[in-house]
C-alpha atoms as a PDB file:
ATOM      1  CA  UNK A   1      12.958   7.048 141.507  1.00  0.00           C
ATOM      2  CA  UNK A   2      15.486   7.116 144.468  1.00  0.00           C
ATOM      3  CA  UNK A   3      18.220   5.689 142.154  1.00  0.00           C
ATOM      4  CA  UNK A   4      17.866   8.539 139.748  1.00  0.00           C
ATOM      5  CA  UNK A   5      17.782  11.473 142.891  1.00  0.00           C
ATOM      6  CA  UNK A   6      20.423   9.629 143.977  1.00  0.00           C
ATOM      7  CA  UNK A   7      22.155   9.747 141.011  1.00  0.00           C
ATOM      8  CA  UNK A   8      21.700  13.683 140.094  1.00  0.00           C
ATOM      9  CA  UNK A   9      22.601  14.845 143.606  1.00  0.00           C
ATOM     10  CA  UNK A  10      26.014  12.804 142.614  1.00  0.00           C
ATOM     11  CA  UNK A  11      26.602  14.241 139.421  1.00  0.00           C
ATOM     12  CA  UNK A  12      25.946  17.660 141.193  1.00  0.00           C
ATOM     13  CA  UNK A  13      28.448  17.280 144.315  1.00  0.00           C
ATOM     14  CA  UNK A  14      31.744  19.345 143.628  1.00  0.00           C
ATOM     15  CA  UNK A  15      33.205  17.882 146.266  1.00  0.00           C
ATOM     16  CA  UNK A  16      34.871  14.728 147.047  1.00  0.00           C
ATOM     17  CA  UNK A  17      32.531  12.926 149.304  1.00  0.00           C
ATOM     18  CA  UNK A  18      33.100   8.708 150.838  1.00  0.00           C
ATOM     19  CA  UNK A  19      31.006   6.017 152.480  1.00  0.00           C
ATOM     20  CA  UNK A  20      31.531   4.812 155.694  1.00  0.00           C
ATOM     21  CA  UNK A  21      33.649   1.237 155.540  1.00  0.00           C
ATOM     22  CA  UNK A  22      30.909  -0.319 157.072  1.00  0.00           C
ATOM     23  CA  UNK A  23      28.766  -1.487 154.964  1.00  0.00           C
ATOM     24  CA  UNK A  24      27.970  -4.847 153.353  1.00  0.00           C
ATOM     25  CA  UNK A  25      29.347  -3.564 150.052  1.00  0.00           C
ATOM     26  CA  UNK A  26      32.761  -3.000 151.866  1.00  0.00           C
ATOM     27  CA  UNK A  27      33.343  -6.318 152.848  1.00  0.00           C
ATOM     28  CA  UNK A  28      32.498  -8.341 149.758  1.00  0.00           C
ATOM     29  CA  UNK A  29      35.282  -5.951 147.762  1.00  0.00           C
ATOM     30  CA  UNK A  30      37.733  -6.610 150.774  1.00  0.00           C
ATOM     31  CA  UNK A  31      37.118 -10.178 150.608  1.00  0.00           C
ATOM     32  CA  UNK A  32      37.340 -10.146 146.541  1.00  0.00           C
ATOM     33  CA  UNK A  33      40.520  -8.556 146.909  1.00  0.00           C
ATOM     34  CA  UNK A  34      42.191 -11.078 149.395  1.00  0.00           C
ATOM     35  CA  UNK A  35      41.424 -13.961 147.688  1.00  0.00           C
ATOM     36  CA  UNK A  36      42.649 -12.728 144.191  1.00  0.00           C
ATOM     37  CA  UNK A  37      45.790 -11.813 146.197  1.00  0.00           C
ATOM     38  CA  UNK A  38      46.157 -14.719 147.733  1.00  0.00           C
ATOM     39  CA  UNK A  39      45.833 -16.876 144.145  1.00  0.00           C
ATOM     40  CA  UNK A  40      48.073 -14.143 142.409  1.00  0.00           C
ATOM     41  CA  UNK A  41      51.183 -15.363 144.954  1.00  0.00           C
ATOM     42  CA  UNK A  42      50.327 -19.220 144.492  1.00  0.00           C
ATOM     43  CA  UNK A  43      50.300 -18.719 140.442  1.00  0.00           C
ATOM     44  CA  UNK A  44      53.352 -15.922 140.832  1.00  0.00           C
ATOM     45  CA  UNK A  45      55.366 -18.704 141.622  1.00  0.00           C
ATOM     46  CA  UNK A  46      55.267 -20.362 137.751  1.00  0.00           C
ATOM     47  CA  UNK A  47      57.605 -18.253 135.056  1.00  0.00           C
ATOM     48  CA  UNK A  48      55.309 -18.073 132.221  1.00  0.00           C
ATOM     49  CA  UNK A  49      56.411 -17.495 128.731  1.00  0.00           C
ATOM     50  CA  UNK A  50      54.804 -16.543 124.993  1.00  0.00           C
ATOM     51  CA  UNK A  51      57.380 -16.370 122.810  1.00  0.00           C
ATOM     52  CA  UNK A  52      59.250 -13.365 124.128  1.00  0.00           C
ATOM     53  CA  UNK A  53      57.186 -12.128 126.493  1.00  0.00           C
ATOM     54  CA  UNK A  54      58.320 -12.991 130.275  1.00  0.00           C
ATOM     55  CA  UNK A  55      55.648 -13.114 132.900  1.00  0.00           C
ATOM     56  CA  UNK A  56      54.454 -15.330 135.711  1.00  0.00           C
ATOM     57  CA  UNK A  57      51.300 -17.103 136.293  1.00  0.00           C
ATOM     58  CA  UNK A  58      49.287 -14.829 138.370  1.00  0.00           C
ATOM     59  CA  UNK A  59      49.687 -11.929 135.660  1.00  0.00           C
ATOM     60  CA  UNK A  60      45.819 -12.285 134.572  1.00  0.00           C
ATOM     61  CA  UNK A  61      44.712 -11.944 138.405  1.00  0.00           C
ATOM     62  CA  UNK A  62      46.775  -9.327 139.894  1.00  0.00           C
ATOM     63  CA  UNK A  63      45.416  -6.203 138.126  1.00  0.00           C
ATOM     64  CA  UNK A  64      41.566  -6.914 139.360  1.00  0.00           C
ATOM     65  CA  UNK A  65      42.935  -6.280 142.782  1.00  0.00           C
ATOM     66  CA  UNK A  66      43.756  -2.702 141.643  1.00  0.00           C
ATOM     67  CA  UNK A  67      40.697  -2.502 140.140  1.00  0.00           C
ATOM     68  CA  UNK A  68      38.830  -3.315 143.385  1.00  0.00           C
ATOM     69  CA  UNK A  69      41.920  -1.141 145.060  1.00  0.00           C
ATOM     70  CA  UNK A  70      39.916   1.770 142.974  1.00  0.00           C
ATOM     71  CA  UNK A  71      36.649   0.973 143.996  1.00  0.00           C
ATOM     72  CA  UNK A  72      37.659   1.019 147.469  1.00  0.00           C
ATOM     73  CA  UNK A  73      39.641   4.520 146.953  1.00  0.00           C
ATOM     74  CA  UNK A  74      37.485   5.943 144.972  1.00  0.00           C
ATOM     75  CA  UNK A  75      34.092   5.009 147.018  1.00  0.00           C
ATOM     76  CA  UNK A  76      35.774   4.934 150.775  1.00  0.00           C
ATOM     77  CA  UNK A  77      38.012   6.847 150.951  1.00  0.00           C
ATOM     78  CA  UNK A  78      41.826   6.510 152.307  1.00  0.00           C
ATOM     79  CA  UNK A  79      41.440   5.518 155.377  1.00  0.00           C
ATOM     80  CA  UNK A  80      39.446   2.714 153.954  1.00  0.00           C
ATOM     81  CA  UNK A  81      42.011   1.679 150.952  1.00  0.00           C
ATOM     82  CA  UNK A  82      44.938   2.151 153.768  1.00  0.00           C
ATOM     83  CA  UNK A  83      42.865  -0.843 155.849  1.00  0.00           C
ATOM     84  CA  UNK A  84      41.638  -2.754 152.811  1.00  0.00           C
ATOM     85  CA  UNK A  85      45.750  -2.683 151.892  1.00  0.00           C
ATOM     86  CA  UNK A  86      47.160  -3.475 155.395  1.00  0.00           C
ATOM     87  CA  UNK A  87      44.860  -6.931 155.916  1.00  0.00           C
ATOM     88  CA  UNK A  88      45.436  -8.222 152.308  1.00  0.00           C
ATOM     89  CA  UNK A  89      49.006  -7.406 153.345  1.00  0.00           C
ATOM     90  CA  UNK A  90      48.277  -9.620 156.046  1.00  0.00           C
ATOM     91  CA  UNK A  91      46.367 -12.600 154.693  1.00  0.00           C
ATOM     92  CA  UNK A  92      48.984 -12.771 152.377  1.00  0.00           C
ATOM     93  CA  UNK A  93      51.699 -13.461 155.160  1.00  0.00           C
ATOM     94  CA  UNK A  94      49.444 -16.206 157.241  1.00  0.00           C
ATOM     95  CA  UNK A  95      48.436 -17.937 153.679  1.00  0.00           C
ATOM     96  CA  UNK A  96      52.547 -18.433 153.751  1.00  0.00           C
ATOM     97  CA  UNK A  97      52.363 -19.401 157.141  1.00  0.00           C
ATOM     98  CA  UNK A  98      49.623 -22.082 156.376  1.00  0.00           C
ATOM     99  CA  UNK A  99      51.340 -23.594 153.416  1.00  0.00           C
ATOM    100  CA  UNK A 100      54.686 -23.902 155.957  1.00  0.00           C
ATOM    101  CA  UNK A 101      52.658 -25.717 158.174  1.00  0.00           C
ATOM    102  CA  UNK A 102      51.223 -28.155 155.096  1.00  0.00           C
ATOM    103  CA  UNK A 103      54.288 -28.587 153.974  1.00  0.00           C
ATOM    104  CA  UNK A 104      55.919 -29.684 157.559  1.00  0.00           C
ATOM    105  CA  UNK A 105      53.444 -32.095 158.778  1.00  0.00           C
ATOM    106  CA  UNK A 106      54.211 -35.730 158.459  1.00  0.00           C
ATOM    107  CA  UNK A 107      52.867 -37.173 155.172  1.00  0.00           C
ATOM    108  CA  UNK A 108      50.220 -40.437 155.381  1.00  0.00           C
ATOM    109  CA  UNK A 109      52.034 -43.356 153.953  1.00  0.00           C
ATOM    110  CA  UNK A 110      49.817 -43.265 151.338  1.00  0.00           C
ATOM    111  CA  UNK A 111      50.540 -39.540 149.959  1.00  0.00           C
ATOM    112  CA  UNK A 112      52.985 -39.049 147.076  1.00  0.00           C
ATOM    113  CA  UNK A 113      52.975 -36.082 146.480  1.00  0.00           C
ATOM    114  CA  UNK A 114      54.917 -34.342 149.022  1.00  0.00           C
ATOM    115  CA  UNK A 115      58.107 -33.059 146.609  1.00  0.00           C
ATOM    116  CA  UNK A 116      55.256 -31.777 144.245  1.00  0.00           C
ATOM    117  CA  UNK A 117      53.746 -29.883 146.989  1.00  0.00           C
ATOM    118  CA  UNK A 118      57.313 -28.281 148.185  1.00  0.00           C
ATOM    119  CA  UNK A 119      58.208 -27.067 144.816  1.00  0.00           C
ATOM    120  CA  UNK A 120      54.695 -25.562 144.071  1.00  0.00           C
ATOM    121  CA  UNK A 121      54.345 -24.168 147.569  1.00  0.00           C
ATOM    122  CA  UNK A 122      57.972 -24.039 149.148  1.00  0.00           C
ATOM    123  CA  UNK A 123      59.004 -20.598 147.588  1.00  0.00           C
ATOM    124  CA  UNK A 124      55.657 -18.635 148.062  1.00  0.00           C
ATOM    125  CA  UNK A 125      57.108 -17.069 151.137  1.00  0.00           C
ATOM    126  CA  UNK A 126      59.730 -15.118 148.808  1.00  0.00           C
ATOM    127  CA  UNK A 127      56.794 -14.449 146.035  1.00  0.00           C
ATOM    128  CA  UNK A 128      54.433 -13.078 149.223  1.00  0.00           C
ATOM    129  CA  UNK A 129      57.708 -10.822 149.972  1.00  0.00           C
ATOM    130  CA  UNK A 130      57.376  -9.354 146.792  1.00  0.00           C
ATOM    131  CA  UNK A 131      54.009  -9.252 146.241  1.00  0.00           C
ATOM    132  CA  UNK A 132      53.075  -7.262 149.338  1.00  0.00           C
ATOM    133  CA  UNK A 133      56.452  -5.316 148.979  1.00  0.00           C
ATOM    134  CA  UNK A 134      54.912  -4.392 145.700  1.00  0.00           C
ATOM    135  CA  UNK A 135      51.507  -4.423 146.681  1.00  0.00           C
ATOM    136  CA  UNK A 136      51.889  -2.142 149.483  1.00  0.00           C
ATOM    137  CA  UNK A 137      53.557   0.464 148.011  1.00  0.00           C
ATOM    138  CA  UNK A 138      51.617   0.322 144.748  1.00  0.00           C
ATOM    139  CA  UNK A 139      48.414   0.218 146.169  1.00  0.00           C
ATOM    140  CA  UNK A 140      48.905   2.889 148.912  1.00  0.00           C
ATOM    141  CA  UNK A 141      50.764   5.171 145.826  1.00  0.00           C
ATOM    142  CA  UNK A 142      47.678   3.860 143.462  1.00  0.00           C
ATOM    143  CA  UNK A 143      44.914   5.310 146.675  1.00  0.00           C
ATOM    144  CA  UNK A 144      46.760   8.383 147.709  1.00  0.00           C
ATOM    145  CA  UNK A 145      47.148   9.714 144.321  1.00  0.00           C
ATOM    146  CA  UNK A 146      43.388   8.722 143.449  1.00  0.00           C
ATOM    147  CA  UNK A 147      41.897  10.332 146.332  1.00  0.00           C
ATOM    148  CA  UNK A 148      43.767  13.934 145.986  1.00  0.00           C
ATOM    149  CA  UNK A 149      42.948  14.231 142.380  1.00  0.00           C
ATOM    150  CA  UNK A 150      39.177  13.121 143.773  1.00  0.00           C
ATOM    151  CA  UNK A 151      39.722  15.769 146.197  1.00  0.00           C
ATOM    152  CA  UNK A 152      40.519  18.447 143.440  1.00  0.00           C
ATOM    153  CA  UNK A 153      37.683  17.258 141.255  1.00  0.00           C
ATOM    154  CA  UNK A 154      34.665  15.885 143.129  1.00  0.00           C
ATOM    155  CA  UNK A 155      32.575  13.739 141.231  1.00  0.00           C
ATOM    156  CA  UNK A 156      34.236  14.812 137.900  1.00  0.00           C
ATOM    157  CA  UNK A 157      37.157  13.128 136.069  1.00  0.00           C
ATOM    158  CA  UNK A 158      36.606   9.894 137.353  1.00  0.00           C
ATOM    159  CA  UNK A 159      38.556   8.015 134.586  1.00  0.00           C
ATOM    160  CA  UNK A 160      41.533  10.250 134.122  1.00  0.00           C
ATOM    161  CA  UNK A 161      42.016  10.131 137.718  1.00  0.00           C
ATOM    162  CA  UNK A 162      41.782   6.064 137.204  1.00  0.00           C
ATOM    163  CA  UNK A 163      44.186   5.801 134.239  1.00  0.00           C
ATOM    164  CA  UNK A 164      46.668   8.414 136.397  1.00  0.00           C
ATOM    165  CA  UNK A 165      47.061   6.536 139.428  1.00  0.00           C
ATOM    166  CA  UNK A 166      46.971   3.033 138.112  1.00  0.00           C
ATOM    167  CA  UNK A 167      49.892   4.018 136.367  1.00  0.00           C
ATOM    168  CA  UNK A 168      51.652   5.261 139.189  1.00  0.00           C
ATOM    169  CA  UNK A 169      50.925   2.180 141.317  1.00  0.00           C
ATOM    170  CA  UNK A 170      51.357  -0.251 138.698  1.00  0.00           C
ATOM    171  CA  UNK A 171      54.590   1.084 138.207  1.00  0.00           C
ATOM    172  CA  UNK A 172      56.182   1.022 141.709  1.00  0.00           C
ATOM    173  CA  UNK A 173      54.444  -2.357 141.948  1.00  0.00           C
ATOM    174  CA  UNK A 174      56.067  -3.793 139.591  1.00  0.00           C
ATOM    175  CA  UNK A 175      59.414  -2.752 139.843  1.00  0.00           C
ATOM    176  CA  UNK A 176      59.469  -3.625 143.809  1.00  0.00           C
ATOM    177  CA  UNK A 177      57.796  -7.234 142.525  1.00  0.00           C
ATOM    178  CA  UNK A 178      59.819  -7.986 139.846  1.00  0.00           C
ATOM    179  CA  UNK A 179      63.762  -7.103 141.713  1.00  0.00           C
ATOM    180  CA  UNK A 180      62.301  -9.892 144.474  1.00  0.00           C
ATOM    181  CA  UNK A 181      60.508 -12.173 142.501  1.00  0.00           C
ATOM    182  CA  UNK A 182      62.801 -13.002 139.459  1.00  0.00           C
ATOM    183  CA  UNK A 183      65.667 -15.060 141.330  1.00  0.00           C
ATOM    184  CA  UNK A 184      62.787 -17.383 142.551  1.00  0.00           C
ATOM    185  CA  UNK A 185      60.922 -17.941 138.984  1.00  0.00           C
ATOM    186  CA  UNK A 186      64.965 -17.924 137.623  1.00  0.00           C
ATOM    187  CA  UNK A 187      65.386 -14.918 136.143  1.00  0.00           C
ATOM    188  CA  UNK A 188      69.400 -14.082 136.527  1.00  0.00           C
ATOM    189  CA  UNK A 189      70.251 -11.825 133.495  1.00  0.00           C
ATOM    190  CA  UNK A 190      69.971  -8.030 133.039  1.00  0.00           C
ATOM    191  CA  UNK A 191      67.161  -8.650 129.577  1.00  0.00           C
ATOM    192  CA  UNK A 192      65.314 -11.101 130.933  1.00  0.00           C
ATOM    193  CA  UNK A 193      64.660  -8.821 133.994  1.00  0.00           C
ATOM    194  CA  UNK A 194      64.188  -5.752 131.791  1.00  0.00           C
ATOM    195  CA  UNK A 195      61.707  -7.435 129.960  1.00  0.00           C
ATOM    196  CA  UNK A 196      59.571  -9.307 132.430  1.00  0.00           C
ATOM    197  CA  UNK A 197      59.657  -5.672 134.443  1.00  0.00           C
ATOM    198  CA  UNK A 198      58.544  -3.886 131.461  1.00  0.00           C
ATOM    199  CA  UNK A 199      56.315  -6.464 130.366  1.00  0.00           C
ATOM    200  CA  UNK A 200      54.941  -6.740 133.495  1.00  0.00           C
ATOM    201  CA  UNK A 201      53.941  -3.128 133.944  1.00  0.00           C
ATOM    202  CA  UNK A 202      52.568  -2.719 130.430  1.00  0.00           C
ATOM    203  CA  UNK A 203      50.508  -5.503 130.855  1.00  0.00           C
ATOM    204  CA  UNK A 204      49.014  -4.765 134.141  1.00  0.00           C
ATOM    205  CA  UNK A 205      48.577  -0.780 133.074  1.00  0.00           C
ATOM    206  CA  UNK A 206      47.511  -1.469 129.859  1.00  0.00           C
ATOM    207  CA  UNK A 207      44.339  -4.521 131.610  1.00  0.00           C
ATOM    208  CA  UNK A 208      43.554  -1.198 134.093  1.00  0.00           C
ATOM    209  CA  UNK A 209      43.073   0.772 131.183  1.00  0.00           C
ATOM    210  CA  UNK A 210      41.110  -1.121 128.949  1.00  0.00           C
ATOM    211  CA  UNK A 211      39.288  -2.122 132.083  1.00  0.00           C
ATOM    212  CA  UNK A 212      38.295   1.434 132.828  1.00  0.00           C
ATOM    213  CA  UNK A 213      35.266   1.661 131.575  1.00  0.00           C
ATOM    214  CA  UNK A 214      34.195  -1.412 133.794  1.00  0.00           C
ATOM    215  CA  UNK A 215      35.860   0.081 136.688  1.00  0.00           C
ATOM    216  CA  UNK A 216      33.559   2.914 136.079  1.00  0.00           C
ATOM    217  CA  UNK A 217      30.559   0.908 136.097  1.00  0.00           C
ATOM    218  CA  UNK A 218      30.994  -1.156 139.013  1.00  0.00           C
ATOM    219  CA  UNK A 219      32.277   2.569 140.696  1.00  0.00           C
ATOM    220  CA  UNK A 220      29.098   4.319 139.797  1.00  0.00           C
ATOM    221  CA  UNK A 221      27.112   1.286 140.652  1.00  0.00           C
ATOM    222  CA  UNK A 222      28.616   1.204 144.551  1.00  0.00           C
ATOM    223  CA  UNK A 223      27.976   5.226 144.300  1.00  0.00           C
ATOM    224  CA  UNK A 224      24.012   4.846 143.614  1.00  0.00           C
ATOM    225  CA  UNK A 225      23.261   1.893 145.557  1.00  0.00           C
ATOM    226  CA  UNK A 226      25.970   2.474 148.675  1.00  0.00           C
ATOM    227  CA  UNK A 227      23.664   4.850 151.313  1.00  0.00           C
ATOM    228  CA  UNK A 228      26.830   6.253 152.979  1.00  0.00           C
ATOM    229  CA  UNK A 229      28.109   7.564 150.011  1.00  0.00           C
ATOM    230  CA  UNK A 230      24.166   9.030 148.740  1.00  0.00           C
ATOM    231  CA  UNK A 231      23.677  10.333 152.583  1.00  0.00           C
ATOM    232  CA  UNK A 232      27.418  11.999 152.047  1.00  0.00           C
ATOM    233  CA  UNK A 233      26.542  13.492 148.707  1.00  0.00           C
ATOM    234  CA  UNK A 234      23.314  15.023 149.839  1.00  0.00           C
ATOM    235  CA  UNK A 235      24.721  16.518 152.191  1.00  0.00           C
ATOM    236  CA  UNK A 236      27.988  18.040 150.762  1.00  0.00           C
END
């Protein structure tokens, strides 16, 4: 009974209303979104091909961190998506720091592995530049334009507010991502570039999209069962 009051008094709000960053609920998206960074860099660092298409290994992880970017936005508010995107920004940057130090310490006698380890894990600092280049700028563009069409809309328009700011992100993202990224995964001519960039935005735009209707699941889910955001609708 509480879920469905809960749920009328949000389909009635007009204006945009956000939980408190908190809660429980907060923390397991941050953490979500962290780790899937985090794996994203380590798998960024493999050029990928099928057939034509250019990518890198981390292309089936990276979008799910906009998705929980939206769920954050969308549920939070800004000043919770600008925090979520300035730590991930951050564990990104001491997972570099912790491979360094892997990579540096004397190997057992034993261990043969060492040159395999520098190769997977000695040019993650450069993919970490542009991933949180990207991801900092995409994310922040992704939040700021989800929130003021939220603020325009309230509760309404949820997934063309989703599709329009993904694709702004995703866009700047990639770009910024790609001009770092390519010399590392050797990528040195104009068409290859062209094509992983495009490639690389079309993919990750065309995942949010097809993901929407999830996104708007888990959204409305976080809505009806987050009680700073039912506490903030009742009383809008």
């Amino acid at each position: 009974m509480g879920e469905i009051n809960a749920s009328n008094n949000l389909t009635k709000t007009k204006k945009a209303v956000f939980a408190s960053a908190g809660s429980p609920y907060f923390s397991t998206v941050l953490t979500l979104m962290g780790a899937i960074v985090i794996l994203s860099n380590i798998g960024a660092s493999k050029g990928v091909s099928f057939g034509p298409i250019i990518t890198d290994g981390g292309f089936f992880l990276f979008p799910m961190a906009y998705i929980l970017g939206d769920v954050i936005s969308e549920v939070y508010g800004l000043k919770a998506a600008r925090r979520s995107i300035i730590l991930t920004f951050a564990l990104a940057f001491f997972a570099v720091f912790s491979f360094w130090i892997m990579i540096h310490l004397p190997s057992a006698e034993f261990y043969d592995g060492q040159e395999a380890l520098e190769r997977t894990l000695g040019p993650i600092w450069q993919i970490v530049l542009a991933s949180a280049c990207g991801f900092l700028v995409g994310q922040f563009a992704n939040s700021w334009v989800l929130v003021k069409l939220k603020e325009r809309t309230g509760e309404r328009g949820l997934i063309g507010r989703l599709i329009g700011s993904s694709g702004v992100g995703e866009f700047l993202d990639t770009l910024i991502f790609c001009a770092i990224a390519a010399p590392v995964i050797g990528i040195s001519d104009a068409p290859n570039f062209i094509n992983y960039v495009v490639v690389g935005f079309v993919y990750k735009t065309a995942v949010e999209i097809i993901l929407v209707p999830v996104t708007s699941l888990v959204i409305r889910w976080f809505k009806k069962r987050e009680p700073g955001y039912i506490q903030a609708a009742n009383a809008s």
